[in-house]
Structure formats: structure tokens, C-alpha cells
N, C-alpha and C. Protein backbone atom coordinates (compact mmCIF):
# COMPACT_ATOMS: atom_id res chain seq x y z
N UNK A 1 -180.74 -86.86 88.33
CA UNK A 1 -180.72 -85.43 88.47
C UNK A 1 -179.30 -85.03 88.84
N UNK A 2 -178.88 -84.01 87.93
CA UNK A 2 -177.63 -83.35 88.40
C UNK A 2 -177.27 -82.63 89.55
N UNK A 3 -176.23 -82.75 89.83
CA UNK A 3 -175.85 -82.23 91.49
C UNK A 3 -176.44 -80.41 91.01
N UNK A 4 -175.96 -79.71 90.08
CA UNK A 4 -176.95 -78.27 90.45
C UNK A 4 -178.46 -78.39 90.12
N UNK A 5 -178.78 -79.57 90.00
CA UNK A 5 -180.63 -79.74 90.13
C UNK A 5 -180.79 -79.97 91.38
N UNK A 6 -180.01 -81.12 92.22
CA UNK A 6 -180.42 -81.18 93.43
C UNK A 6 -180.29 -79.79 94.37
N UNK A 7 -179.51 -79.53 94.15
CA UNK A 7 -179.32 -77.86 94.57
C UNK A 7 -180.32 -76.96 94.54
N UNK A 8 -180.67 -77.04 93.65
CA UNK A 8 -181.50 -76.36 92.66
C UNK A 8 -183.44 -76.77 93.61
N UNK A 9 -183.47 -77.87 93.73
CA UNK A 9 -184.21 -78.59 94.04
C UNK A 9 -184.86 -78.45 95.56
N UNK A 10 -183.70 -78.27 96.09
CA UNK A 10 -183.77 -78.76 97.64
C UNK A 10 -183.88 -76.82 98.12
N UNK A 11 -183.74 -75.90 97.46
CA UNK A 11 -183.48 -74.73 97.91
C UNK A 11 -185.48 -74.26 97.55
N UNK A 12 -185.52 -75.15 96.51
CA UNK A 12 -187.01 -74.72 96.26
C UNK A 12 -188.14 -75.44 97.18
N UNK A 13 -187.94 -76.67 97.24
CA UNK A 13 -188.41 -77.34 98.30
C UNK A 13 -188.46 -76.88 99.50
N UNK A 14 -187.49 -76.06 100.25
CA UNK A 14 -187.22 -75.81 101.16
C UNK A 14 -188.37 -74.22 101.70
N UNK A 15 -188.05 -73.66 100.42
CA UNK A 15 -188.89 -72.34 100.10
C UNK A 15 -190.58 -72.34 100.64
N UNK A 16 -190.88 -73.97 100.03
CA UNK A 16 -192.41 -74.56 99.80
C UNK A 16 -192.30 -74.94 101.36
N UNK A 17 -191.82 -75.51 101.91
CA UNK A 17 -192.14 -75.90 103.66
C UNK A 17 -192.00 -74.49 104.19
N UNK A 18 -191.19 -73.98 103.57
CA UNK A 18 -191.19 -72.81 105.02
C UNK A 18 -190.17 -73.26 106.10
N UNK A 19 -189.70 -74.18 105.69
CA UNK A 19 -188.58 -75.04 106.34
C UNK A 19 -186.56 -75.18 106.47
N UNK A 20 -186.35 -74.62 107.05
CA UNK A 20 -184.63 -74.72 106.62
C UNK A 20 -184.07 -75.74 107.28
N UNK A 21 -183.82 -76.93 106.92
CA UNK A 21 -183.16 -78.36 107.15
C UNK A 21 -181.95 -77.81 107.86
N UNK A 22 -181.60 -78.46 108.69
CA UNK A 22 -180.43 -78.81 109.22
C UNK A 22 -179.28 -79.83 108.83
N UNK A 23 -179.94 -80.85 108.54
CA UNK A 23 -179.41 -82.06 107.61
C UNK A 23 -180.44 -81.76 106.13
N UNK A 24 -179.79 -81.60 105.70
CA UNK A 24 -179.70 -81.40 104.00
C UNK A 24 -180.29 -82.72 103.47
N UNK A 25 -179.21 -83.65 103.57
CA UNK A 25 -179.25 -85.17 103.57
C UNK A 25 -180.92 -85.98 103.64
N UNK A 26 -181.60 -85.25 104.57
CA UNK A 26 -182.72 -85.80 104.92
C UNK A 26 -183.49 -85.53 103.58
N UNK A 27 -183.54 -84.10 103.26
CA UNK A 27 -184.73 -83.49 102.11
C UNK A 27 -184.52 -84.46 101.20
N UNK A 28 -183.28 -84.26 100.84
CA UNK A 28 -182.46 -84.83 99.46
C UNK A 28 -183.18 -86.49 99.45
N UNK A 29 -182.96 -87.27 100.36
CA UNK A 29 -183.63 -88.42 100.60
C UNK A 29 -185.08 -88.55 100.35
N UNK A 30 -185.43 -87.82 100.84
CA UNK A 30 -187.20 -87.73 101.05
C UNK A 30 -188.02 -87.27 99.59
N UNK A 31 -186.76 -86.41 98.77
CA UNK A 31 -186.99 -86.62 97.33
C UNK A 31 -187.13 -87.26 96.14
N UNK A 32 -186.24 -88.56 96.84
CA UNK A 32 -185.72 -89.58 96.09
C UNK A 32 -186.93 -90.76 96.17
N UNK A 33 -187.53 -90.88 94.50
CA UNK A 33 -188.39 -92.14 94.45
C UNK A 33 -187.67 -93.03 94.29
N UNK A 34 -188.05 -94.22 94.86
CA UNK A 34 -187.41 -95.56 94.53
C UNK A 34 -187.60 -95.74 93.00
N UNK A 35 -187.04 -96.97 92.77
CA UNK A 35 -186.75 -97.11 91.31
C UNK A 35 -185.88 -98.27 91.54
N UNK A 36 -185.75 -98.66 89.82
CA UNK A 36 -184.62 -99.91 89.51
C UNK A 36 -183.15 -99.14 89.48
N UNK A 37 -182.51 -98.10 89.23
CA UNK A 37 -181.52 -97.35 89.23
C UNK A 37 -180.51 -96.62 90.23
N UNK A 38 -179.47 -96.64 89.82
CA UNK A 38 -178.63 -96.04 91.31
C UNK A 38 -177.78 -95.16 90.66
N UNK A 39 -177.70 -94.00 91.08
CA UNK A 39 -176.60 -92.83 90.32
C UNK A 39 -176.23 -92.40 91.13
N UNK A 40 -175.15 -92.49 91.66
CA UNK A 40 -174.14 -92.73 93.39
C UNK A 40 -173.54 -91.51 92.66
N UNK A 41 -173.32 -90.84 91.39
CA UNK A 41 -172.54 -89.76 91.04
C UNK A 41 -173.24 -88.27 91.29
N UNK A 42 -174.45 -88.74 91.35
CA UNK A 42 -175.66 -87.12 91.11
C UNK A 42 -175.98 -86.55 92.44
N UNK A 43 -175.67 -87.53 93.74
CA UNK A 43 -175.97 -86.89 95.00
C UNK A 43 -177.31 -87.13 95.19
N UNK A 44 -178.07 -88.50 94.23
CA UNK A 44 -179.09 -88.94 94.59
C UNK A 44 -178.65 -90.29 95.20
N UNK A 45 -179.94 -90.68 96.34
CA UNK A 45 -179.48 -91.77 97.09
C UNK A 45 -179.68 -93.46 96.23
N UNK A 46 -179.93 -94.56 97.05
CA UNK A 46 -179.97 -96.20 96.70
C UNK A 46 -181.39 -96.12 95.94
N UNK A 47 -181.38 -96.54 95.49
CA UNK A 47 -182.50 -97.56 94.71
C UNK A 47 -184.44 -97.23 95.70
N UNK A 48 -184.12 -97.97 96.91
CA UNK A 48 -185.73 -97.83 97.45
C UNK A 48 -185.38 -96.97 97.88
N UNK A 49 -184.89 -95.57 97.43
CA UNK A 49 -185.45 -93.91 97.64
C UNK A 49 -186.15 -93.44 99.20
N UNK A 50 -187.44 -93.19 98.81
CA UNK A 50 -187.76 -92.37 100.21
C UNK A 50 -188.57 -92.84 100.88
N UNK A 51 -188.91 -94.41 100.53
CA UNK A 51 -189.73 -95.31 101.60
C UNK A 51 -189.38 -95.53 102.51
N UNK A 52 -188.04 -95.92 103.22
CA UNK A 52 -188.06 -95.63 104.72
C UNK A 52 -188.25 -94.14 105.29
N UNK A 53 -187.85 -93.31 104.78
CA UNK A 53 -188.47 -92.06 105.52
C UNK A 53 -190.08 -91.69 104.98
N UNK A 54 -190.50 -92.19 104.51
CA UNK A 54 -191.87 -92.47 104.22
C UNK A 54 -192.90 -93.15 105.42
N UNK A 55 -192.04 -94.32 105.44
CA UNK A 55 -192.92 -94.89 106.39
C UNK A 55 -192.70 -94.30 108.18
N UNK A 56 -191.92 -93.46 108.16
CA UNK A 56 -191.52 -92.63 109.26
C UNK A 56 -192.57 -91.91 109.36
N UNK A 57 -192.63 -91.11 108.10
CA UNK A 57 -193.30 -89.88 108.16
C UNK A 57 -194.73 -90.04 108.07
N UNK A 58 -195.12 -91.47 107.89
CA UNK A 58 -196.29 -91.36 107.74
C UNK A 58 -197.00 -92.08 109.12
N UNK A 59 -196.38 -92.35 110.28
CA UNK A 59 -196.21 -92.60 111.49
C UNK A 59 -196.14 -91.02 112.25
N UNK A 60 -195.54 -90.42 111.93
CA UNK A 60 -195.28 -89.33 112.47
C UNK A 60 -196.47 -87.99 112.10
N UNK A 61 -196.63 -88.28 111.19
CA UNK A 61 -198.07 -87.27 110.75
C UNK A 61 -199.82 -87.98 111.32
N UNK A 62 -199.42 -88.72 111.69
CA UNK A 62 -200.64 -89.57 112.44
C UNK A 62 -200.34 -89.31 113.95
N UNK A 63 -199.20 -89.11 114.58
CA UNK A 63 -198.96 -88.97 115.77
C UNK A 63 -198.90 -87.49 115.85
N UNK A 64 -199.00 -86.50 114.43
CA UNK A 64 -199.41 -85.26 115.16
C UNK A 64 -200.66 -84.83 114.57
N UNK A 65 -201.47 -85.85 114.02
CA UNK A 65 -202.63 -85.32 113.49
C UNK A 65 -203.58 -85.85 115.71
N UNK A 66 -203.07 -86.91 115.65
CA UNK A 66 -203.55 -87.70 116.67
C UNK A 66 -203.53 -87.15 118.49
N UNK A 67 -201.95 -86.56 118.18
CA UNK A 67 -201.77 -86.50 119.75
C UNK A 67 -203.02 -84.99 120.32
N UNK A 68 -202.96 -83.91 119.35
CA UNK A 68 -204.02 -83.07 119.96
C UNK A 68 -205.53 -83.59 120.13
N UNK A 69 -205.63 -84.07 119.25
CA UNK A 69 -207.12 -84.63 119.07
C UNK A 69 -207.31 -85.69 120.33
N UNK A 70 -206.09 -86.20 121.29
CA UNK A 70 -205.95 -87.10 122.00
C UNK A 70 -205.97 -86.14 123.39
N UNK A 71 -205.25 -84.97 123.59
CA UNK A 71 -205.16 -84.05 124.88
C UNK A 71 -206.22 -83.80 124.75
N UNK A 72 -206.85 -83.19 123.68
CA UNK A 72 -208.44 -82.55 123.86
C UNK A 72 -209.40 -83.12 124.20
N UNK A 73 -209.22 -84.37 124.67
CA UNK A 73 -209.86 -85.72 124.86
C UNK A 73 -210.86 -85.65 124.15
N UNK A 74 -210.43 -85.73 122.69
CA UNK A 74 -211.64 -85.59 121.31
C UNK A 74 -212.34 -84.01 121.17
N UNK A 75 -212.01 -83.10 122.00
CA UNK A 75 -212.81 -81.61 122.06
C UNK A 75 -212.24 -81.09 121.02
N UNK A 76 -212.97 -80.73 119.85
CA UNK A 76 -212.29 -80.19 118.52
C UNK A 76 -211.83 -78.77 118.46
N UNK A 77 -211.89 -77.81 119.58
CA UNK A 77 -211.37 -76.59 120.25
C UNK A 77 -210.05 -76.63 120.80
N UNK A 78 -209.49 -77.91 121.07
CA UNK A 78 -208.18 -77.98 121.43
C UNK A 78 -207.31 -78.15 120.40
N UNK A 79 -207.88 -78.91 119.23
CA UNK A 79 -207.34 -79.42 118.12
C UNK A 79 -207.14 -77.78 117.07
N UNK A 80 -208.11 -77.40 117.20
CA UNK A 80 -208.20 -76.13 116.48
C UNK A 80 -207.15 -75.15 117.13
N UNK A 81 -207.24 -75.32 118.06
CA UNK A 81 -205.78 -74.45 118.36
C UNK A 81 -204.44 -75.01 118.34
N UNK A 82 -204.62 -76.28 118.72
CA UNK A 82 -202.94 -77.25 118.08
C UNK A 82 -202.66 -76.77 116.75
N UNK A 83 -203.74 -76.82 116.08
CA UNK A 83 -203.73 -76.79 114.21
C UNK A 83 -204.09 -75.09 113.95
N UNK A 84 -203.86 -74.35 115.16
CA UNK A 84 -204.16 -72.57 114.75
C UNK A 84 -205.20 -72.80 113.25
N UNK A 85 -206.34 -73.40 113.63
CA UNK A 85 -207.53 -73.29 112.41
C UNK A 85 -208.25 -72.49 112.56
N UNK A 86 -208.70 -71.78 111.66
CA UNK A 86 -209.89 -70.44 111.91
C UNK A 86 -211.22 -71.42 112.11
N UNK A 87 -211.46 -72.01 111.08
CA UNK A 87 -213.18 -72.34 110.59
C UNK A 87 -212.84 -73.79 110.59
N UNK A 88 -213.64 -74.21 111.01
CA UNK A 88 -213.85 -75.94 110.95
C UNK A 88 -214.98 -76.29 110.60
N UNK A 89 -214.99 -77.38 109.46
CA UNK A 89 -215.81 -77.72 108.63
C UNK A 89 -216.84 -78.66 109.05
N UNK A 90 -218.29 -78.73 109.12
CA UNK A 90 -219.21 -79.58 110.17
C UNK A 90 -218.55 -80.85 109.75
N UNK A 91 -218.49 -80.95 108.61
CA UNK A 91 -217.95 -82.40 107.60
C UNK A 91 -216.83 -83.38 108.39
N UNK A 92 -216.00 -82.31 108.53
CA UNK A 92 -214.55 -82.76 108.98
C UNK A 92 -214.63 -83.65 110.26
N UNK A 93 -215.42 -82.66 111.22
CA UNK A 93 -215.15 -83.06 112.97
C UNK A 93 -216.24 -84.03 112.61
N UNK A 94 -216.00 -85.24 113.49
CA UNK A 94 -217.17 -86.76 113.79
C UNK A 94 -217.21 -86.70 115.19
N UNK A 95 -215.23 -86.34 115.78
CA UNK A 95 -215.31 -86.81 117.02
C UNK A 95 -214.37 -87.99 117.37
N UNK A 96 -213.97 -88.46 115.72
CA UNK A 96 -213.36 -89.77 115.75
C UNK A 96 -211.87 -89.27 115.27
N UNK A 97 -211.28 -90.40 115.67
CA UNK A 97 -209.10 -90.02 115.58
C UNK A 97 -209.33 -90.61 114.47
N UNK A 98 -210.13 -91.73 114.38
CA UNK A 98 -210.03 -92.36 112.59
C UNK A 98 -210.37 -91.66 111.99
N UNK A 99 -211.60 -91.08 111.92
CA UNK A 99 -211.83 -89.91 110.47
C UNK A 99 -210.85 -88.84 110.33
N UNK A 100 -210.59 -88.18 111.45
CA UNK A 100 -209.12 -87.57 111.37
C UNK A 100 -208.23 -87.87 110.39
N UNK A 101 -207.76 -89.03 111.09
CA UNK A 101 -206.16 -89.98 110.08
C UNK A 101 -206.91 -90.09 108.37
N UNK A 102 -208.05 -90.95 108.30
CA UNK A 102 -208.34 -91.19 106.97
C UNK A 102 -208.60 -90.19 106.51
N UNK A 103 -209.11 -89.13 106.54
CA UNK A 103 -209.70 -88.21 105.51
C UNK A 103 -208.31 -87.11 105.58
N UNK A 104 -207.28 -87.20 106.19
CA UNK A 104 -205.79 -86.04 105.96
C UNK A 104 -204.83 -86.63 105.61
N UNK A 105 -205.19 -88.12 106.26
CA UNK A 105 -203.55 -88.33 105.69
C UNK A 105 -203.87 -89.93 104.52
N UNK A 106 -204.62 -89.86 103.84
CA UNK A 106 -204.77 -90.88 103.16
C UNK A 106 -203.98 -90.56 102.12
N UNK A 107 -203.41 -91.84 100.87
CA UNK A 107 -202.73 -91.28 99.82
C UNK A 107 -203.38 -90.17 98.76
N UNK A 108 -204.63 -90.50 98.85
CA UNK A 108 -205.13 -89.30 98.02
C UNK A 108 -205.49 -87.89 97.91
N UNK A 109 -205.34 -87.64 99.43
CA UNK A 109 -205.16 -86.59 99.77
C UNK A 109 -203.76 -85.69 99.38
N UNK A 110 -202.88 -86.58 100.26
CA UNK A 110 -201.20 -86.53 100.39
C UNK A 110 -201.20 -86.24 99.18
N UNK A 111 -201.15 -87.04 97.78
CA UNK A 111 -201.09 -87.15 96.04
C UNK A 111 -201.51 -85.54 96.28
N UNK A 112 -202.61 -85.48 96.09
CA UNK A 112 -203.62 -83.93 96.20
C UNK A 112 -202.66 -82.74 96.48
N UNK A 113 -202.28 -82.69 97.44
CA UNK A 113 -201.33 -81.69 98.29
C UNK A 113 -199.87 -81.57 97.97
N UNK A 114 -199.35 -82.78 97.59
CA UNK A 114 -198.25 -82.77 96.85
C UNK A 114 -198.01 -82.31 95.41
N UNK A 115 -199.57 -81.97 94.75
CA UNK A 115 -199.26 -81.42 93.42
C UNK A 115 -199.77 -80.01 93.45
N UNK A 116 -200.66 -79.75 94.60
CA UNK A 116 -201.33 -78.01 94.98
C UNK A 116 -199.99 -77.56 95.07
N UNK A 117 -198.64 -77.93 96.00
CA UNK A 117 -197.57 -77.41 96.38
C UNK A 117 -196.36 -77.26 95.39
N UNK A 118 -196.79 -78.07 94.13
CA UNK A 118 -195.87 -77.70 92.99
C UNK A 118 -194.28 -79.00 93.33
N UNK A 119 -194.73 -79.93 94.52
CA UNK A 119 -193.64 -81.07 94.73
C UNK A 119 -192.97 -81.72 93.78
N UNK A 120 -194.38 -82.11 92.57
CA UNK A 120 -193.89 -83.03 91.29
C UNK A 120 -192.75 -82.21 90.92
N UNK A 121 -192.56 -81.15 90.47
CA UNK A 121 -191.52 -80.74 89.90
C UNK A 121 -190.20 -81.11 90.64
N UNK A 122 -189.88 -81.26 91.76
CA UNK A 122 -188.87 -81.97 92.46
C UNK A 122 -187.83 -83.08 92.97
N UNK A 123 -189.52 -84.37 92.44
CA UNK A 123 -188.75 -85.44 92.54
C UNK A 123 -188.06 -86.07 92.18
N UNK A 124 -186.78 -86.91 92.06
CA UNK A 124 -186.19 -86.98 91.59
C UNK A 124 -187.04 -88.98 91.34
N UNK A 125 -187.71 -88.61 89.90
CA UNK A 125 -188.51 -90.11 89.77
C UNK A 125 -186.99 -90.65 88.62
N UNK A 126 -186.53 -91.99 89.10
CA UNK A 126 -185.09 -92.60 88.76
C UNK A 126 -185.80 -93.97 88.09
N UNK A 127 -187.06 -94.05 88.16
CA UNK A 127 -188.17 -94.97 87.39
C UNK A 127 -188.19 -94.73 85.88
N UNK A 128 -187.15 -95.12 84.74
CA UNK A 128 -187.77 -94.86 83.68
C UNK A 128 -189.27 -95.34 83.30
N UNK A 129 -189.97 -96.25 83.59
CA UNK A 129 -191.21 -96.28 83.18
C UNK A 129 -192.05 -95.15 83.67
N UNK A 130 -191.67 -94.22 84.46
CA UNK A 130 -192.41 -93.23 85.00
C UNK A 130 -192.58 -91.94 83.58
N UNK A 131 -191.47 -92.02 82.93
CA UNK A 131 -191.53 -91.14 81.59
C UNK A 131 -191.74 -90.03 82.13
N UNK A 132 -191.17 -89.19 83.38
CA UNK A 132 -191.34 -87.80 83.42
C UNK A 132 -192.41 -87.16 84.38
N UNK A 133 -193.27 -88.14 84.60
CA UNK A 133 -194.27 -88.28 85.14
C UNK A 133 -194.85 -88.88 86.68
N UNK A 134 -195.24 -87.87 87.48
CA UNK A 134 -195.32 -88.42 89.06
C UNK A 134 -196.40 -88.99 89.30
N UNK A 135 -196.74 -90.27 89.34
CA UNK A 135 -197.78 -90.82 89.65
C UNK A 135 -198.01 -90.63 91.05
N UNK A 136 -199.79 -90.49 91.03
CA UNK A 136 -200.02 -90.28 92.87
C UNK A 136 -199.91 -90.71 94.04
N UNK A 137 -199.56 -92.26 93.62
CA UNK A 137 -198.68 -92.97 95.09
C UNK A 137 -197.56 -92.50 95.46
N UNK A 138 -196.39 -92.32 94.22
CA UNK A 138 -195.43 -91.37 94.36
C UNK A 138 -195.23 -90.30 95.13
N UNK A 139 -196.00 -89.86 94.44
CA UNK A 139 -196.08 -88.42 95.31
C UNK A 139 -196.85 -88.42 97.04
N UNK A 140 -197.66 -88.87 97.36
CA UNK A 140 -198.05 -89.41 98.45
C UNK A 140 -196.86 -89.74 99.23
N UNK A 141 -195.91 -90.98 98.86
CA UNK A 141 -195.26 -91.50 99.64
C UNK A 141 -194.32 -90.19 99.76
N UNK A 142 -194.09 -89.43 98.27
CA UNK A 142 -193.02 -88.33 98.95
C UNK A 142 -193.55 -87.18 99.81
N UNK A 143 -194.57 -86.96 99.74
CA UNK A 143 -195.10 -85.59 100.88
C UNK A 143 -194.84 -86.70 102.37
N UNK A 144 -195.29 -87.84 102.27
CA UNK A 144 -194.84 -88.76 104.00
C UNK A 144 -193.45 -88.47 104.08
N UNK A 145 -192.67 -88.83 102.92
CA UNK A 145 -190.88 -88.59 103.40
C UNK A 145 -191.12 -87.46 103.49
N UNK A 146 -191.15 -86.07 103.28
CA UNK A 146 -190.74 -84.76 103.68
C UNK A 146 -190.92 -84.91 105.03
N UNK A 147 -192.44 -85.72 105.81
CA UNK A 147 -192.70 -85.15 106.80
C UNK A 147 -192.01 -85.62 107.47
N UNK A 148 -191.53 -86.89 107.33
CA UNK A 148 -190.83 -88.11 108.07
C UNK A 148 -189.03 -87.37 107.98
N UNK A 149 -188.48 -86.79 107.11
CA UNK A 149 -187.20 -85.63 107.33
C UNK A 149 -187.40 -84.37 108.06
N UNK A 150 -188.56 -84.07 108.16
CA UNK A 150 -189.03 -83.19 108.82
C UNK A 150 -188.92 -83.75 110.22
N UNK A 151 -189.28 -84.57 110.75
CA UNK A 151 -189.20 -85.11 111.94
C UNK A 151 -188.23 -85.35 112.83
N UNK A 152 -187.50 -86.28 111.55
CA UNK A 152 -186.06 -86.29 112.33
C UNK A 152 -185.00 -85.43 112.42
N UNK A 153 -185.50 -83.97 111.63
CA UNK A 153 -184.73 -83.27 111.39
C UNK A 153 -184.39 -82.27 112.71
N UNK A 154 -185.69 -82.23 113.10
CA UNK A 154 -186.77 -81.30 114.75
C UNK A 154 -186.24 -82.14 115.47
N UNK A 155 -185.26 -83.14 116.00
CA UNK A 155 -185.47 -83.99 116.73
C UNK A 155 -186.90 -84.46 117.50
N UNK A 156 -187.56 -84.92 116.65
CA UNK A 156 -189.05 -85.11 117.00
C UNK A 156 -189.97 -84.26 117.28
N UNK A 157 -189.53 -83.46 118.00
CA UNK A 157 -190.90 -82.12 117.60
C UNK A 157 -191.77 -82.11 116.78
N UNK A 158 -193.20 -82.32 117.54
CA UNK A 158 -194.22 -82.51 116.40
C UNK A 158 -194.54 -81.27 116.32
N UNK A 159 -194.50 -80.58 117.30
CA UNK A 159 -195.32 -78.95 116.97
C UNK A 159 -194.00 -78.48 115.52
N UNK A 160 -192.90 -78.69 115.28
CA UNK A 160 -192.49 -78.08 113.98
C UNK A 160 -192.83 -79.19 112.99
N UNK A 161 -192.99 -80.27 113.37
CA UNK A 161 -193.43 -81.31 112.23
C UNK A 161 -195.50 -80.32 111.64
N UNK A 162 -196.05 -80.28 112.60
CA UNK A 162 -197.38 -79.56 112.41
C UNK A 162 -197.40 -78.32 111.88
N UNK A 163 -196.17 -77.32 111.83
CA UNK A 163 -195.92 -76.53 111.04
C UNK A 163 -195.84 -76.50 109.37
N UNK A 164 -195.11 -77.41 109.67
CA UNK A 164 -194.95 -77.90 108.07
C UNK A 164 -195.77 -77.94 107.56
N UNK A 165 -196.98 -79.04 108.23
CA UNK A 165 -198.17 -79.65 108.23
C UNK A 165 -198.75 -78.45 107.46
N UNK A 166 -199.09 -77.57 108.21
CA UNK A 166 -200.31 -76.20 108.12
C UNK A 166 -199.66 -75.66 106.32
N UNK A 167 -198.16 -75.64 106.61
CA UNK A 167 -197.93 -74.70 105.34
C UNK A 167 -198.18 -75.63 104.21
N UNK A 168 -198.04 -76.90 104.53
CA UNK A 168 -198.72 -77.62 103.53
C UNK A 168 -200.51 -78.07 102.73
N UNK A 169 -200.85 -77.61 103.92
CA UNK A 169 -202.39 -77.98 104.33
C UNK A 169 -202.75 -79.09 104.43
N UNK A 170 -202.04 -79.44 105.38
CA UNK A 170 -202.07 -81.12 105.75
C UNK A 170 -203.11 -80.79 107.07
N UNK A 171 -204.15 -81.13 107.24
CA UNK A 171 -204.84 -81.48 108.56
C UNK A 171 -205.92 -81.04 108.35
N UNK A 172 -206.86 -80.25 109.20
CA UNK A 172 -208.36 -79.52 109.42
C UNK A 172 -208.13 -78.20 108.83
């Protein structure tokens, strides 16, 4: 991707969080799928792309799906107001931090939410076997890097990491 795509890219991305980066650097990363390829000229990053901020972010969206659900000592009224939710679904609440984590932040969800938000159009996939095309692990791992640039971007702040969250419809 050309340096006025990444531009181009990161201003639209930015639009979709509701988010204005501080480090630039981070989005731009968190865009980047790994791949066999390196184009050190386009202002895209190395080769394994946005799996380390992936695996950040996907640590970090468990620690803010987790930590309210953890003060509320499981009371789904505390969580509902961490997560400003109107209606909560009988389905959703068990009671459990695991059904929590699995049913919001699994890849198929993440995949799910990453294409409601219009993400595919963004990534920068450097995979020619991908042919144009964002497969749903992909995209998964890149909605974790946003959150995981998101994170470090807040200096840890999960309540703006949970922002994100909401404008994404990541949670309850």
C-alpha cells in the first residue's frame, strides 16, 4: 500500500474507532497483516505485521471485558454500567468470566465485527495468496491489534480501551 493509502487508511480507521492516535505508528502497525513480504518503502511495517500487537490486544480486551465483571463480583449491573449497556440479553449473562471472554472475544466474533465496521477495506494484506481478500483469522487478529494500539496508545487505560470496545460492539 502506498504512503497516500496509508494516509488515506489510517484517517478512515481512525473515523471508525472514534479514536485519534497519538502514535500514528501504532494504527499503521495494527493494520499490517503478516505475510512473506517487506516494503520498507510504503510506510508499511516487517513481515509478521500485527501479531505482536495482536497478542497484546487480545490480552488486553480480556482484561477489560474481565476486570468489571471481576469488581461486580460477577453482578451483571456493574458490568452494564462499565459497558454503559441499555438491555442485556438473558443469553449473554451465565454469571461466568468464561462465557464472557468466549462468546466476545472469540475469533469469530472479532472476524464478525471487523467486517460490520468496514476494517477489510484497510488492511494492508502483503499475503499474495490472500488475492485481495481478508480472511477471518485475519481480520480477527487485526480488530485484537487495533485494540492492543489502542492500549498502548491510552497508556493502559482500559476505560478508553472499552470505548473503543462499545464503538466497535465488542462486549454485552
Amino acid at each position: 500500500m502506498a504512503t497516500q493509502e496509508t494516509a488515506e487508511a489510517v484517517t478512515s480507521v481512525k473515523a471508525i474507532l472514534g479514536y485519534h492516535f497519538t502514535d500514528l505508528s501504532l494504527l499503521i502497525e495494527a493494520l499490517q497483516a503478516s505475510g512473506p513480504l517487506v516494503r520498507p518503502d510504503s510506510g508499511w511495517l516487517k513481515s509478521e505485521g500485527n501479531k505482536r500487537l495482536a497478542l497484546l490486544g487480545d490480552a488486553a480486551l480480556r482484561l477489560a471485558l474481565l476486570e468489571p465483571w471481576y469488581q461486580g463480583t460477577g453482578d451483571y449491573r456493574y458490568y452494564l454500567k462499565s459497558f454503559n449497556v441499555k438491555r442485556w440479553g438473558s443469553d449473554f449473562w451465565r454469571g461466568s468470566g468464561d462465557h464472557l471472554v468466549s462468546s466476545s472475544a472469540c475469533n469469530a466474533n472479532l472476524g464478525m465485527i471487523g467486517y460490520r465496521n468496514g476494517l477489510d477495506r484497510f488492511i494492508n494484506n502483503i499475503d499474495p495468496g490472500q488475492k485481495g481478500v481478508t480472511a477471518n483469522g485475519t481480520m480477527a487478529t487485526t480488530v485484537e491489534a487495533i485494540i492492543g494500539a489502542v492500549y498502548l496508545d491510552v497508556a493502559n487505560d482500559l476505560d478508553a480501551v472499552r470505548k473503543v470496545m462499545r464503538t466497535l460492539g465488542i462486549g454485552p
